[in-house]
N, C-alpha and C. Protein backbone atom coordinates (compact mmCIF):
# COMPACT_ATOMS: atom_id res chain seq x y z
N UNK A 1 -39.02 41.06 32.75
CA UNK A 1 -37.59 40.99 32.94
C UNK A 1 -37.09 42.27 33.61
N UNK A 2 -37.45 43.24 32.84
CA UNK A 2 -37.04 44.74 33.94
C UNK A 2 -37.70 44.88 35.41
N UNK A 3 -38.82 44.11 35.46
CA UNK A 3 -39.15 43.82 36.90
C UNK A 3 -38.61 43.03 38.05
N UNK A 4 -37.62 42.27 37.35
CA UNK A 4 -37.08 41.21 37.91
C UNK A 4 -36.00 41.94 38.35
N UNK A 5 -35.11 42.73 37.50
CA UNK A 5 -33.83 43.54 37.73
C UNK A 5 -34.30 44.64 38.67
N UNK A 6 -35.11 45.55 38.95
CA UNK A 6 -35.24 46.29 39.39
C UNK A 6 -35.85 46.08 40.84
N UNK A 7 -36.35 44.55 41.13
CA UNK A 7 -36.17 44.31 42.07
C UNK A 7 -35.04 43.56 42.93
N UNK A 8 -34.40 42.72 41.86
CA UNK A 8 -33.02 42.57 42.17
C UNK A 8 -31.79 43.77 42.81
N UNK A 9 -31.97 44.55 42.23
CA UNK A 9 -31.03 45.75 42.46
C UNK A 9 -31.64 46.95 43.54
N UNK A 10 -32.59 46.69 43.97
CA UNK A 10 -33.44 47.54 44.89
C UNK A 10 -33.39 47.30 45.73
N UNK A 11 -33.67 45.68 45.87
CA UNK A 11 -33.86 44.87 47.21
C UNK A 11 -32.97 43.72 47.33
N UNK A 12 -31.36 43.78 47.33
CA UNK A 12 -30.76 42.92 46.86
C UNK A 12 -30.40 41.64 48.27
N UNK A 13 -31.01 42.32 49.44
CA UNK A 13 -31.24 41.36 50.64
C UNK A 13 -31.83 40.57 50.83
N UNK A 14 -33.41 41.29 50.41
CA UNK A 14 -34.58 40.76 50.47
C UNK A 14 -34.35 39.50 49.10
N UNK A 15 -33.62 39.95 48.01
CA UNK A 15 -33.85 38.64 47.20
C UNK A 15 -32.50 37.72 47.61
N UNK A 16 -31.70 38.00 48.03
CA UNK A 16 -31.04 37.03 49.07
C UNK A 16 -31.36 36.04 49.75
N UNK A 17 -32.39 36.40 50.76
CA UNK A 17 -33.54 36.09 51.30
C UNK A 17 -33.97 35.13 50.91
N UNK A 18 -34.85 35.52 49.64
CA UNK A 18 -35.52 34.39 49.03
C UNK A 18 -34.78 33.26 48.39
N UNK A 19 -33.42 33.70 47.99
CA UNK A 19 -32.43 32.71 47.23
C UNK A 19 -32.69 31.46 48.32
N UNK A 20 -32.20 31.63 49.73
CA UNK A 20 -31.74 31.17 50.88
C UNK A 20 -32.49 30.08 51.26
N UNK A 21 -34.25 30.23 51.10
CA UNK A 21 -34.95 29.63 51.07
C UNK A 21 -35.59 28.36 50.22
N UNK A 22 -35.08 28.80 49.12
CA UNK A 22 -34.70 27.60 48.02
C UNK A 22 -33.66 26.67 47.55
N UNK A 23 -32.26 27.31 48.28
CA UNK A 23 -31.04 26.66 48.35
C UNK A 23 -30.51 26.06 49.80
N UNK A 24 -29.46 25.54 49.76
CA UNK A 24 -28.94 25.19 50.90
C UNK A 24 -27.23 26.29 50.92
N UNK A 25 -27.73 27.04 49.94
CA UNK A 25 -26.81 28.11 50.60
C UNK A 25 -27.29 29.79 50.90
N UNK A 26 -26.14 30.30 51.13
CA UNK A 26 -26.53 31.63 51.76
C UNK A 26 -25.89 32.32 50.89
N UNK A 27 -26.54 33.72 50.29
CA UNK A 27 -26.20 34.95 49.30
C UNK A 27 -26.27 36.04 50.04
N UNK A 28 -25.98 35.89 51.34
CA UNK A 28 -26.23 37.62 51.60
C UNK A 28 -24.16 38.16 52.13
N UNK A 29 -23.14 37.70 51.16
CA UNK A 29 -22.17 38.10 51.83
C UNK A 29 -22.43 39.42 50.88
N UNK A 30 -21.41 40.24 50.77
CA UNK A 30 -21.32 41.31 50.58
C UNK A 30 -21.07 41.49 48.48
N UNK A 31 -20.08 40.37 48.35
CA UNK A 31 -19.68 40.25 47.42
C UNK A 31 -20.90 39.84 46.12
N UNK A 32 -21.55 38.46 46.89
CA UNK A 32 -22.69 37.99 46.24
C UNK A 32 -24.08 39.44 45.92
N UNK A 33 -24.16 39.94 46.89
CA UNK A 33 -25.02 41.30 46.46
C UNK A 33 -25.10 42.42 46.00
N UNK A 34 -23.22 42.52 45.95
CA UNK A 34 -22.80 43.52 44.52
C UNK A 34 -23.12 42.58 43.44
N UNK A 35 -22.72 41.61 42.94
CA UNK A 35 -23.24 40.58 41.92
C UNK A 35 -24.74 40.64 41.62
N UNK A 36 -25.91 40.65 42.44
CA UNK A 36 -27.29 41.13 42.30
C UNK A 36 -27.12 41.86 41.86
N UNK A 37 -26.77 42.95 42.44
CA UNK A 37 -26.92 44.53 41.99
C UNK A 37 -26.54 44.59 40.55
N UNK A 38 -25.78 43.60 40.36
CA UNK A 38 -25.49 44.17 38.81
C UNK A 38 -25.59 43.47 37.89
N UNK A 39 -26.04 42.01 38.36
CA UNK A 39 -27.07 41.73 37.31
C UNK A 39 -28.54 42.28 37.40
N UNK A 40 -29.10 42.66 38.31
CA UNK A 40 -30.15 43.53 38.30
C UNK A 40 -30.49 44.61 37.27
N UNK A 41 -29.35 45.68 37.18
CA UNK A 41 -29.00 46.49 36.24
C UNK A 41 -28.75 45.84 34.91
N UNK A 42 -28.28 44.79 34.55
CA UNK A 42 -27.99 43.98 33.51
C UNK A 42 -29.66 43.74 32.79
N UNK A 43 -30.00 43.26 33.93
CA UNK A 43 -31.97 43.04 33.51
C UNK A 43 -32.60 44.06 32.99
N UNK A 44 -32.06 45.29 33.64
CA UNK A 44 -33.13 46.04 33.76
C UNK A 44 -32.58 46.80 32.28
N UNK A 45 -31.13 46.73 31.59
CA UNK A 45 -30.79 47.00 30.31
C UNK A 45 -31.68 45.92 29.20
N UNK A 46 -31.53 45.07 29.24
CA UNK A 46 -32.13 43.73 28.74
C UNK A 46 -33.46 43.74 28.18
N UNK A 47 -34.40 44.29 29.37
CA UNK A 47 -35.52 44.13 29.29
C UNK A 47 -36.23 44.79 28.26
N UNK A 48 -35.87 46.39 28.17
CA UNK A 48 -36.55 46.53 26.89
C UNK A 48 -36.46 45.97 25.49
N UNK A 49 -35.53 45.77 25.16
CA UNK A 49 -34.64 45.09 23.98
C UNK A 49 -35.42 43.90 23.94
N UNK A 50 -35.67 43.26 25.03
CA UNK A 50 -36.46 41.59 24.73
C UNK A 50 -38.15 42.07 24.27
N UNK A 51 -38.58 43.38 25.63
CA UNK A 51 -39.82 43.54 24.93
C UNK A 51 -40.17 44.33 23.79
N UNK A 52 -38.75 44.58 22.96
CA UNK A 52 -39.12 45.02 21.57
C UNK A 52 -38.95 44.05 20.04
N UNK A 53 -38.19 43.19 20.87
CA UNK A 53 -38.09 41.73 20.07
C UNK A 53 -39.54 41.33 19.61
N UNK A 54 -39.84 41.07 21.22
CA UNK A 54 -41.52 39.95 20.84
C UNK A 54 -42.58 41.16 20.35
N UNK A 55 -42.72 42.26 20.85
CA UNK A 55 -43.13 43.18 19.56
C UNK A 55 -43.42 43.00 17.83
N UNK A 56 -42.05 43.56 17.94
CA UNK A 56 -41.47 43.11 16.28
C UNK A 56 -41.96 41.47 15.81
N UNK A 57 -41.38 40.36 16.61
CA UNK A 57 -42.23 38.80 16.17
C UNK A 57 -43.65 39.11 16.17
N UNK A 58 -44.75 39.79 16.74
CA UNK A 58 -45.59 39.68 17.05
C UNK A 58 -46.37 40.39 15.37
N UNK A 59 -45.67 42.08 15.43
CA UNK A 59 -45.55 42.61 14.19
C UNK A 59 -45.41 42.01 12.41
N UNK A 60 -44.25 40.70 12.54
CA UNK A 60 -43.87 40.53 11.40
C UNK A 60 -44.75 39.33 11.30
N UNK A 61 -45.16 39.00 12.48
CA UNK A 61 -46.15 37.53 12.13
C UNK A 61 -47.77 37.98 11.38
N UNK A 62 -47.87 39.47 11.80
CA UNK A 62 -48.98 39.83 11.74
C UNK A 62 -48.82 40.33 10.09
N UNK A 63 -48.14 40.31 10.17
CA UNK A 63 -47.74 41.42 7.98
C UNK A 63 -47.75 40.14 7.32
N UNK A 64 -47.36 38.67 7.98
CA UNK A 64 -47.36 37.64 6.76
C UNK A 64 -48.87 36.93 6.70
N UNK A 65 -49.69 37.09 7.31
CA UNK A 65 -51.02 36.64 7.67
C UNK A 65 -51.57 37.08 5.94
C-alpha cells in the first residue's frame, strides 16, 4: 500500500497514464493529479498502520495456538 502511494504521488502522470489505458477517460487535467498526489500521501500514511494490523492478527493468532 505505501508502494502504491508513493508511486502515485511521485509519478502522478505516469499513473494517469496508466488510468487512461484502462478507462475511456482521461486523468491528466491538473485538478485530477493534485487528487493523486494526495491520495498518494493518504496511502503512503495508511500503509504502515495496515502493515501493523496484519502483524498484530498474525501475532494474536499465533498466542492462541
Amino acid at each position: 500500500m505505501f508502494l502504491l502511494g508513493f508511486v502515485m504521488f511521485r509519478y502522478p502522470v505516469k499513473w494517469a497514464a496508466l488510468n487512461a489505458r484502462f478507462s475511456d477517460n482521461k486523468f491528466d487535467s491538473p485538478e485530477q493529479l493534485a487528487h493523486t498526489k494526495q491520495l498518494g500521501i493518504c496511502f503512503m500514511v495508511l500503509g504502515p498502520f495496515s502493515l501493523a494490523s496484519v502483524l498484530a492478527a498474525k501475532f494474536l493468532m499465533a498466542s492462541l495456538k
